[in-house]
Protein backbone atom coordinates (compact mmCIF):
# COMPACT_ATOMS: atom_id res chain seq x y z
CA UNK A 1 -23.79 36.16 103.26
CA UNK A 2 -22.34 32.94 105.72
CA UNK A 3 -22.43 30.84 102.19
CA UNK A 4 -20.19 33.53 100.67
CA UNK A 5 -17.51 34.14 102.92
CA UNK A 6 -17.60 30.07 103.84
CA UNK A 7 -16.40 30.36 100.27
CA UNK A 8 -14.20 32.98 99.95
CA UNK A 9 -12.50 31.76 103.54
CA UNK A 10 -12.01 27.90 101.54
CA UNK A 11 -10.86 30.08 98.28
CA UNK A 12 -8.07 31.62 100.46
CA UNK A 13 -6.98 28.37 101.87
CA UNK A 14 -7.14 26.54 98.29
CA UNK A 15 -4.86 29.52 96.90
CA UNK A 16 -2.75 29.33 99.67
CA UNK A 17 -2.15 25.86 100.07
CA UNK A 18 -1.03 26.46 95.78
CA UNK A 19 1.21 29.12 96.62
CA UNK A 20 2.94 27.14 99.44
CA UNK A 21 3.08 23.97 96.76
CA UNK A 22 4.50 26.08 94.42
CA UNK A 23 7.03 27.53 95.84
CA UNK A 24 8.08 24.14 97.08
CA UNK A 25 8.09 23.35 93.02
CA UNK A 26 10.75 26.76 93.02
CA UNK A 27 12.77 25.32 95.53
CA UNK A 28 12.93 21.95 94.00
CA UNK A 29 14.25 23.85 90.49
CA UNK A 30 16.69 26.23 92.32
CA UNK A 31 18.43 23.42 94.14
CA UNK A 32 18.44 20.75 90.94
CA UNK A 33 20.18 23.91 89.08
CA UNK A 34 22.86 24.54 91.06
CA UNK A 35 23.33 20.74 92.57
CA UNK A 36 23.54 19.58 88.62
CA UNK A 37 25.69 22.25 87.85
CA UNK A 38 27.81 22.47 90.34
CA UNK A 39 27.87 18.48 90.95
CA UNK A 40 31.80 16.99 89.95
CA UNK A 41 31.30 14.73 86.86
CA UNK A 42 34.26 13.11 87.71
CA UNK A 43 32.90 12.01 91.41
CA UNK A 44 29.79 11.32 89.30
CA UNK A 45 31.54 9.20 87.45
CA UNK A 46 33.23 7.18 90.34
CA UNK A 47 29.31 6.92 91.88
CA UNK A 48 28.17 5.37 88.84
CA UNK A 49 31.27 2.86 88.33
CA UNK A 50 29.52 1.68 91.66
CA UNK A 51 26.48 1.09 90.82
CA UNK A 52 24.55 4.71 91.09
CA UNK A 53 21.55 4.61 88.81
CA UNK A 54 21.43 8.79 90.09
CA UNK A 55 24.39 9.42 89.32
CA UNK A 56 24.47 7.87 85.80
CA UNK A 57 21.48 9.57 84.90
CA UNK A 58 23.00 13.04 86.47
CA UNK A 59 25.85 12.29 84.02
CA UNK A 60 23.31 11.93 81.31
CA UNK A 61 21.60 15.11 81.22
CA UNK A 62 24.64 17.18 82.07
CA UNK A 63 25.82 16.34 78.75
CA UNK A 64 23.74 19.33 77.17
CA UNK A 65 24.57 22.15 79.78
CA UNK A 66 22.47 24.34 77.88
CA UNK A 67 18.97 22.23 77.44
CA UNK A 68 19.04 21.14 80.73
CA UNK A 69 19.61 25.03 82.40
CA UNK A 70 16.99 26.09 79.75
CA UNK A 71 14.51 23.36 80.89
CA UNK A 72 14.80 24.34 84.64
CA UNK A 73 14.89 27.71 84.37
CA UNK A 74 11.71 27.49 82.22
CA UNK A 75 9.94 25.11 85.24
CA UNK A 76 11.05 27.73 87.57
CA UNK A 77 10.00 30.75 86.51
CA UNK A 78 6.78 29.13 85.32
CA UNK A 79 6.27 28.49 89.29
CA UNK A 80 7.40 31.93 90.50
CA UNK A 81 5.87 33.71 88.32
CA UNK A 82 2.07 31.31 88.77
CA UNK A 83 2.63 31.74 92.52
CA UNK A 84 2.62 36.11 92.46
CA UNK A 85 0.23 36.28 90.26
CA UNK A 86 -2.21 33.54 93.02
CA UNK A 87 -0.68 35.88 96.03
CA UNK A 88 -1.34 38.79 94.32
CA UNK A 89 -4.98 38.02 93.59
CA UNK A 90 -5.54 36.46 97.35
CA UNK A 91 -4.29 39.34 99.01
CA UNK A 92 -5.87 42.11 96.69
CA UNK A 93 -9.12 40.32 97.54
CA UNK A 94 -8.27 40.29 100.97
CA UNK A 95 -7.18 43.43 101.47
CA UNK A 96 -8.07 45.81 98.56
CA UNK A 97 -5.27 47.91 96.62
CA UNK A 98 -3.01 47.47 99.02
CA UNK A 99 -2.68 44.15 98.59
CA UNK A 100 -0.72 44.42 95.67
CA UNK A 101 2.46 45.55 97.57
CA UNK A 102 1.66 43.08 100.32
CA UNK A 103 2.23 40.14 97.94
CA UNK A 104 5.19 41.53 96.54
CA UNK A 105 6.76 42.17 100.11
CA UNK A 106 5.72 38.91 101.39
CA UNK A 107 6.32 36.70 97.91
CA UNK A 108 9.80 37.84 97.55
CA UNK A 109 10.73 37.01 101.14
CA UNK A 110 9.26 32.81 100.89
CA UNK A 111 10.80 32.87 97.35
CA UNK A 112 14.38 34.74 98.71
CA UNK A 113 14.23 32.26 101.50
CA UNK A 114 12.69 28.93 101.01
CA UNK A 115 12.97 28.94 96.87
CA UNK A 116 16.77 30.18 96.51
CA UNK A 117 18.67 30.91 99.22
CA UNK A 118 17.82 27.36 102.00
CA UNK A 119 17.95 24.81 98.27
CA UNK A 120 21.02 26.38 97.12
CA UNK A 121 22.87 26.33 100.11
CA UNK A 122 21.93 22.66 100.85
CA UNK A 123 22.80 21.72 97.25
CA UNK A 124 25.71 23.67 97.03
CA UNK A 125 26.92 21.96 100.44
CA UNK A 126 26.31 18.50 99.15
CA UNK A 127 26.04 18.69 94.96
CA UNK A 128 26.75 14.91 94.35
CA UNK A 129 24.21 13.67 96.56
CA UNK A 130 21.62 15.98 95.19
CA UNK A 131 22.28 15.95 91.68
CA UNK A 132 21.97 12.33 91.77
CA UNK A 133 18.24 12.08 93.86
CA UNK A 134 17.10 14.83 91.58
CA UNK A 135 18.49 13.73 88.05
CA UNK A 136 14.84 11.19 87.87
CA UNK A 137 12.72 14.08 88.24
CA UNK A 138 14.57 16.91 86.16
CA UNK A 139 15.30 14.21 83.50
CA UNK A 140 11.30 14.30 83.04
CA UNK A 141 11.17 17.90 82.95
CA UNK A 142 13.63 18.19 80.18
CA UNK A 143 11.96 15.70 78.01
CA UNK A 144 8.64 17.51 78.78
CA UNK A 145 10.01 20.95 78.02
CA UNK A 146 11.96 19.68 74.90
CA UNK A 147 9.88 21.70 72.50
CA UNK A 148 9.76 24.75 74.12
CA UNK A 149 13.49 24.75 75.37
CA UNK A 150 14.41 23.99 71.50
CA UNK A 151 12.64 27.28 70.28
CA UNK A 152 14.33 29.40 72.90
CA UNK A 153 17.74 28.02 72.49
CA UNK A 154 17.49 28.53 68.15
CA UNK A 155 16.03 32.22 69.29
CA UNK A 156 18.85 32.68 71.74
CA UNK A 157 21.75 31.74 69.47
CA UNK A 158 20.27 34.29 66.63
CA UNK A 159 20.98 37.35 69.14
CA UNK A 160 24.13 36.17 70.16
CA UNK A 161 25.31 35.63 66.56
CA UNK A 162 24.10 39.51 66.04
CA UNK A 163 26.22 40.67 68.62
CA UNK A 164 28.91 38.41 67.48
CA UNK A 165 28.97 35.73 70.13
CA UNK A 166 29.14 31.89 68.94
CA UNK A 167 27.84 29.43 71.78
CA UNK A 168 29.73 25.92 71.66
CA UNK A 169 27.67 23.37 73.70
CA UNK A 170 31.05 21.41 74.23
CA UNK A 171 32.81 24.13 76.12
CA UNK A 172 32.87 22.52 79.27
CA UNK A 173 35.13 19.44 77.81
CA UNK A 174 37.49 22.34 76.63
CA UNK A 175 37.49 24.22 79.70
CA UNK A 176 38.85 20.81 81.90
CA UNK A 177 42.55 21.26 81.73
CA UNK A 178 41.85 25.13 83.16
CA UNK A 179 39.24 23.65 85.81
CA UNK A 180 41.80 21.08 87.41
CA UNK A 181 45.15 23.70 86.96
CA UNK A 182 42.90 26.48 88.91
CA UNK A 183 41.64 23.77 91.80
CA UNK A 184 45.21 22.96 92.34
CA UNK A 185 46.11 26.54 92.26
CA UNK A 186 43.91 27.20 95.05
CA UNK A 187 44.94 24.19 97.00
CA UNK A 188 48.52 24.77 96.41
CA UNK A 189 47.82 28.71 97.97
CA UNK A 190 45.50 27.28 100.92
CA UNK A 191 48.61 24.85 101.72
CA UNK A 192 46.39 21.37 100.41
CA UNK A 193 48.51 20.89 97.67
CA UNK A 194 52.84 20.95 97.75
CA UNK A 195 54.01 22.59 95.09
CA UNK A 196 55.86 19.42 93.72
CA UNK A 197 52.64 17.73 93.18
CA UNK A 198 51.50 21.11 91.50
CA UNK A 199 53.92 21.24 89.09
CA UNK A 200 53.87 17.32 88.44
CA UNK A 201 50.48 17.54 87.50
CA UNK A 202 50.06 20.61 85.43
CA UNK A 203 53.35 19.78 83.83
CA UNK A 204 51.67 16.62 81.93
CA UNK A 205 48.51 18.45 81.22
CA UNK A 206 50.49 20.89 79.58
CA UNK A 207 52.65 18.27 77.25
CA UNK A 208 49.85 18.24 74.57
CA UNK A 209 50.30 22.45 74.58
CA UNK A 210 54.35 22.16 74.27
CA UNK A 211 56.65 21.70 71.43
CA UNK A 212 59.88 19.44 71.26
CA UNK A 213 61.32 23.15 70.04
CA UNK A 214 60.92 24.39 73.55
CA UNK A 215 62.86 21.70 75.84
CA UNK A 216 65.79 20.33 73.00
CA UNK A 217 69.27 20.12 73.55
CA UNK A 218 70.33 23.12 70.86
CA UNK A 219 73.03 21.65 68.43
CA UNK A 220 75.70 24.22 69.66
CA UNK A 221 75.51 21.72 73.22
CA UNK A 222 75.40 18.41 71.06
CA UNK A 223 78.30 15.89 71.37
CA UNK A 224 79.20 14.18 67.97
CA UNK A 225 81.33 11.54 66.76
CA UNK A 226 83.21 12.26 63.62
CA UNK A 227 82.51 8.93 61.60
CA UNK A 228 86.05 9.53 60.33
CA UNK A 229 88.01 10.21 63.52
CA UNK A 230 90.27 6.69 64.46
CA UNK A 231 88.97 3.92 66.84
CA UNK A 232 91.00 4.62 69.43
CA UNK A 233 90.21 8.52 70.00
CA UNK A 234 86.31 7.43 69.41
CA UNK A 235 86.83 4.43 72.39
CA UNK A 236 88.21 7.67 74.27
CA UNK A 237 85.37 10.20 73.43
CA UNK A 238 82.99 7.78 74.48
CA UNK A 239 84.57 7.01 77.40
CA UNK A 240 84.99 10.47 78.63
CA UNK A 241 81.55 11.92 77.91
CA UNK A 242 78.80 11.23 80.40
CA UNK A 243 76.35 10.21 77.35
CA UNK A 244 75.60 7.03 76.53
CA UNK A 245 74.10 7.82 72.86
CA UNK A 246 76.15 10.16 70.75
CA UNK A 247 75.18 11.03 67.29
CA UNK A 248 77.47 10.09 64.11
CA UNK A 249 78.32 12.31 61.05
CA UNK A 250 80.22 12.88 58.46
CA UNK A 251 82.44 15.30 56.80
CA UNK A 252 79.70 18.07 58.30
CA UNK A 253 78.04 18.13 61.81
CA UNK A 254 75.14 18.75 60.00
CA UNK A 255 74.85 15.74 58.34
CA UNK A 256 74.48 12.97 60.58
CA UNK A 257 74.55 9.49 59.62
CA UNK A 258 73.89 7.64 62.65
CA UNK A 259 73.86 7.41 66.79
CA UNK A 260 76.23 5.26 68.47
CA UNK A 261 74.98 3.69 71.67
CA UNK A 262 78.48 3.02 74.07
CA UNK A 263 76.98 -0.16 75.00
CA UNK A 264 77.02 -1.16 71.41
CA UNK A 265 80.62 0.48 70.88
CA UNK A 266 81.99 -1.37 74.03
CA UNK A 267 80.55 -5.02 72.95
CA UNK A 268 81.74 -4.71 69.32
CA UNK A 269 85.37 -3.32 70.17
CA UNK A 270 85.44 -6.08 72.41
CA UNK A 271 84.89 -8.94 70.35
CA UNK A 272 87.48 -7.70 68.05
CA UNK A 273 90.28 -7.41 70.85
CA UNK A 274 89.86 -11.35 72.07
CA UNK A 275 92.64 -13.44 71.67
CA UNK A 276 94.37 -10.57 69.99
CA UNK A 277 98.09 -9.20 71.96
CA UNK A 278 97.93 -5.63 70.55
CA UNK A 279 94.78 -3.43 71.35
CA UNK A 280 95.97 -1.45 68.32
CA UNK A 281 96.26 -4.14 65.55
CA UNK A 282 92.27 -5.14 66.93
CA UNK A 283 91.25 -2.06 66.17
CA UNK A 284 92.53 -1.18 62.80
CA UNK A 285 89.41 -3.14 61.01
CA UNK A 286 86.88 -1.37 63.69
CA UNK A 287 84.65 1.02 61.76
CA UNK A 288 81.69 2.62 64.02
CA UNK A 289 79.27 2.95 61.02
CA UNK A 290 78.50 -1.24 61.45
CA UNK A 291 77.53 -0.91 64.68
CA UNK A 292 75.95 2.49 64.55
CA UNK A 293 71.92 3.12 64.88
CA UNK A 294 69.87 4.79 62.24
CA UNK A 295 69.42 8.02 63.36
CA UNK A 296 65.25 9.13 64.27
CA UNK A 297 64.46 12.52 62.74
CA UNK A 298 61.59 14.66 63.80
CA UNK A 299 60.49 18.05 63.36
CA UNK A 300 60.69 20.50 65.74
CA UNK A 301 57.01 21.26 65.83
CA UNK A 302 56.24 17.96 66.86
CA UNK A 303 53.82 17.77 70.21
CA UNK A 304 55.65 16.68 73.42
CA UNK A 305 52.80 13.99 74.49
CA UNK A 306 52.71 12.60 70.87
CA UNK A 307 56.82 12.56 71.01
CA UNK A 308 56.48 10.38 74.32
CA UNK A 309 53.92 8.20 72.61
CA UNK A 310 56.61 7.53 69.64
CA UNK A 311 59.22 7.15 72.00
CA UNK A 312 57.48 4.45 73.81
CA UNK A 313 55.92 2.97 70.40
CA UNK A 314 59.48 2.87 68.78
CA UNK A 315 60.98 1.68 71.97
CA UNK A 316 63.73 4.26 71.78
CA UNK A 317 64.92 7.29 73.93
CA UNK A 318 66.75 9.89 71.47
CA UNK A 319 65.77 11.30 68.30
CA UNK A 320 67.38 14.12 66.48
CA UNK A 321 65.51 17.61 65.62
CA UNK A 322 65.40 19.35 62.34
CA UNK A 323 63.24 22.69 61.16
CA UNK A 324 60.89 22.81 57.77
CA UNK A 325 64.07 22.61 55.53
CA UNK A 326 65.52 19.80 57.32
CA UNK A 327 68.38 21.61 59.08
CA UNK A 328 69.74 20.09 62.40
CA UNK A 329 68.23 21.94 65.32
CA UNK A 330 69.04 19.85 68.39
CA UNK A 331 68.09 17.08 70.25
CA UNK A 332 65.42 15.96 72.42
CA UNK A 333 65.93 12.34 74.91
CA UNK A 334 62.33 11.03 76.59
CA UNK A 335 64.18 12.04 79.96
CA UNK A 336 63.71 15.43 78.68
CA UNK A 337 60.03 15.04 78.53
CA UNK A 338 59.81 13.05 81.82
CA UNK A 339 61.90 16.13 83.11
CA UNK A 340 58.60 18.22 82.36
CA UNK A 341 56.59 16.43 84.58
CA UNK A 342 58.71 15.19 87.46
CA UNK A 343 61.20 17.54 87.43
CA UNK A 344 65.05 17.85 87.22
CA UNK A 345 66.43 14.00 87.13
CA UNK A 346 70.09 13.80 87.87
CA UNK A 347 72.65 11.05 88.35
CA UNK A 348 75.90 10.31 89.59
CA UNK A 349 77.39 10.81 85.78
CA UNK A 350 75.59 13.86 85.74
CA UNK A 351 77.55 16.86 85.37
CA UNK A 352 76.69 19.97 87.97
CA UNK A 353 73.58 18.11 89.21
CA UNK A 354 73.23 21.11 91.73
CA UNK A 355 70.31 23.03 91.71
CA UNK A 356 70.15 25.09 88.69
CA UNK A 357 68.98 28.52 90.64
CA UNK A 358 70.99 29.63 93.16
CA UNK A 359 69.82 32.68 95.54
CA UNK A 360 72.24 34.77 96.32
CA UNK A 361 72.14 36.87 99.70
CA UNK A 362 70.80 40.02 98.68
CA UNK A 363 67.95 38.74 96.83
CA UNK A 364 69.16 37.94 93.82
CA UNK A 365 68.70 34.25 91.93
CA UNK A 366 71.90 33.61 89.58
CA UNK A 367 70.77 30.92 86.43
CA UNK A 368 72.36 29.54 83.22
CA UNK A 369 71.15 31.87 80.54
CA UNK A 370 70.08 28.64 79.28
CA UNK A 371 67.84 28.08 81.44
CA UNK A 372 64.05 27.65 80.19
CA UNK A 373 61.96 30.09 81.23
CA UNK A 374 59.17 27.33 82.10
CA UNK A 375 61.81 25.86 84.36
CA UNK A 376 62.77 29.09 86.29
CA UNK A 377 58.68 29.74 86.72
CA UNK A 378 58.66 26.32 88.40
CA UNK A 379 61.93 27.34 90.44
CA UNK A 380 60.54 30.71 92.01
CA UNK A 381 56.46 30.20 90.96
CA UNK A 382 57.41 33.59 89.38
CA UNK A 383 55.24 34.46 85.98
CA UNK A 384 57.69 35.98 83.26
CA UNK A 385 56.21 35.41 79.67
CA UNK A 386 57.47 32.46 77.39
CA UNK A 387 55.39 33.55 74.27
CA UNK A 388 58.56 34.74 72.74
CA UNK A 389 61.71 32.81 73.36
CA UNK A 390 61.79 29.89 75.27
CA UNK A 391 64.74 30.70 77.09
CA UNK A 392 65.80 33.45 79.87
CA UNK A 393 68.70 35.00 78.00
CA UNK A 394 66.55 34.38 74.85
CA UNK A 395 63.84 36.70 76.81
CA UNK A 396 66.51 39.04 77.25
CA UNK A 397 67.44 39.72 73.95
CA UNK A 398 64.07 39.51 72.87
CA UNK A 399 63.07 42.15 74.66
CA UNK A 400 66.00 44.20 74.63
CA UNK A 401 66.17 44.05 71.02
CA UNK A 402 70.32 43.52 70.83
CA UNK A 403 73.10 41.21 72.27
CA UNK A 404 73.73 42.71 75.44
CA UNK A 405 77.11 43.00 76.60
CA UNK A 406 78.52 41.79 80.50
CA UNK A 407 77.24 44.38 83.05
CA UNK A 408 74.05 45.65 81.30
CA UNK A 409 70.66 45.70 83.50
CA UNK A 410 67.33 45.65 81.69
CA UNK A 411 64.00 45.96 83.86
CA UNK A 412 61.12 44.76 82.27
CA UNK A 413 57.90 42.15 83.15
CA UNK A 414 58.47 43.80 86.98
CA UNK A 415 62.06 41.77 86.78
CA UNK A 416 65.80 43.22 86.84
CA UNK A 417 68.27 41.04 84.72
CA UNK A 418 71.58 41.89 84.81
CA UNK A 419 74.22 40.48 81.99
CA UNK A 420 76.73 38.97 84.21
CA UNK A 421 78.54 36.28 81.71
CA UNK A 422 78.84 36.08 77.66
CA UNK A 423 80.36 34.09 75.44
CA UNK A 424 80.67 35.10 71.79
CA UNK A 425 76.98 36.02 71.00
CA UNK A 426 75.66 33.93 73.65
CA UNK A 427 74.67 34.81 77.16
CA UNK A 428 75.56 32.46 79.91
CA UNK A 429 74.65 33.76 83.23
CA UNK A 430 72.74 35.74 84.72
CA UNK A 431 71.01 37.54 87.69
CA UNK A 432 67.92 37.97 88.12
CA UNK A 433 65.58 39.26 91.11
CA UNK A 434 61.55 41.39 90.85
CA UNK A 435 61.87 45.22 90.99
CA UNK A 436 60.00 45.76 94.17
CA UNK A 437 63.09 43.79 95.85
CA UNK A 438 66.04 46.01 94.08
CA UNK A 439 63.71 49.15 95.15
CA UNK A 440 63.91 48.11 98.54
């Protein structure tokens, strides 16, 4: 009788002393989860450009997201699920039938505790530093549950691709761009972030997403030279406009031949004029076609961070844009796509540099109908929709579905606009403020 319970007492220890080990082996797989998951690759990154063997490997198995979640999951359950089943029978021995809920009660209170809740929080607190101690470890585990975690994942893709749902194991390169816009959103609302820097930022990851279409200089605001117009009234046009690249054509504004740089215009008028008495008599031989550029076409579909690659390639600043059937559309300068990032640059030959929003007293902002919607989001942090037109009068019609005439209100997107200046079939200004404002 002594001999047996001698060995039932060391059975009880034995058991227990697994249980405790195992759920040590839980907590270890909790915290390894979320400190690899929720570890920043990019800080990653910057340990292992100093020399963090951790950190490299960290980098290393994060690569496949879904074999290394499957592989830990698989260790951890494994443990949980060997240490009930030990409790259970220890306690049911120990105490009878009653046992049973005894090991539930007190398994899911050391697993709650020790196994989930105290790893997580420590690895959540400090994810670099414990992805990289643990990446050794759970690098071993992966390769050991290789096999097994291959079968599931094949099994697991069949029944989402029956319910319709395609898993792509490079999501989480895709999903960078939305990952650093939201962390800036939220330090821009908690005050971490200025909203200049914001809108710096997210305004060059968005260049890639952005058309040359949407920021151009329409053709209806282009200056031209008329190839054909005399030297003197050219000299003047030139002078006069705050441009210092104007495009050249002939017979038709559509069909431009060239872009005159003033620089180039200047110099060449001015070697004809030395050691000649009458400015006139120079300038009778002067034709702007020889010292005219050959004018850079694009389409109007083209990419706003490949444009800014070309300009800086080509080691020019203007090019001209057409549509699919090679009809002028506008213009686009690679100030206009530094503009997107850095905002409105202005100079003393700049025309109206002022502010293009101005708030008015009782709430309301007055803008250029001109006026990209993309810019007057940056200018309020307001939200309206530039899916359809990429301007605010050009939202306007859109939506309204006509030309509106001076005076008209429209409410729509939770905005009032208001038609307050037209000219032919174009709206020029207008005002603009949310409805909750005019209700109150």
């Amino acid at each position: 009788m002594e001999a047996q319970t001698g060995a039932l007492d060391a059975a009880f220890w034995i058991t227990a002393a697994s249980i405790l080990g195992l759920i040590m082996l839980s907590a270890f797989f909790s915290g390894s989860e979320t400190a690899l998951t929720a570890a920043s690759r990019g800080k990653l990154r910057a340990a292992q450009d100093k020399g963090s063997r951790g950190a490299a490997r960290a980098l290393e198995i994060t690569e496949d997201n879904e074999r290394l979640i499957g592989s830990v999951l698989l260790g951890n359950n494994l443990v949980n699920i060997l240490a009930t089943s030990l409790a259970t029978a220890m306690f049911t021995r120990a105490f009878g039938e009653s046992g049973v809920a005894l090991a539930t009660l007190v398994m899911t209170l050391l697993v709650l505790i020790f196994a989930e809740v105290l790893p997580k929080t420590y690895a959540i607190t400090n994810p670099e530093t414990a992805a990289a101690r643990v990446a050794g470890p759970i690098a071993v585990v992966v390769r050991l549950f290789a096999p097994v975690v291959s079968a599931v994942r094949v099994l697991v893709r069949g029944v989402l691709r029956i319910f319709g749902v395609k898993a792509d194991p490079d999501s989480h390169i895709l999903a960078v761009r939305e990952e650093i816009a939201g962390a800036l959103q939220l330090g821009h609302s908690e005050g971490i972030v200025e909203k200049e820097d914001r809108d710096r930022i997210l305004g060059a990851l968005d260049l890639s997403e952005r058309t040359v279409e949407e920021i151009m200089l329409h053709r209806s605001g282009i200056e031209m030279i008329n190839a054909d117009t005399p030297p003197e009234e050219i000299l003047q046009q030139c002078l006069e406009s705050s441009h210092t690249r104007l495009p050249v054509y002939r017979d038709d504004p559509e069909n431009i031949i060239g872009v005159i740089h003033a620089k180039d215009l200047l110099r060449a008028m001015y070697k004809l004029m030395e050691g000649v008495e009458s400015t006139r008599e120079a300038l009778q031989g002067f034709k702007v076609t020889d010292v005219m550029m050959k004018p850079y076409f694009i389409p109007d579909t083209t990419a706003l961070d490949d444009q800014m690659r070309q300009f800086l390639r080509r080691r020019t600043h203007f090019a001209l844009v057409v549509d699919e059937y090679g009809a002028l559309q506008g213009l686009i300068t690679l100030e206009d796509i530094l503009e997107e990032i850095v905002g409105e640059i202005t100079d003393e030959f700049d025309p109206d540099a002022e502010h293009p929003v101005r708030k008015a007293e009782d709430g309301h902002y007055w803008i250029d109908g001109a006026m990209t919607i993309r810019d007057f989001n940056r200018a309020t942090d307001w939200v309206l929709p530039d899916d359809e037109a990429n301007t605010v009068a050009g939202l306007v019609i859109y939506e309204s579905q006509m030309i509106p005439t001076v005076g008209q209100v429209f409410s729509f997107h939770g905005f009032r606009f208001e038609v307050m200046a037209r000219e032919n079939n174009r709206i020029t200004q207008l005002k603009v403020r949310p409805l909750e404002t005019a209700a109150g």
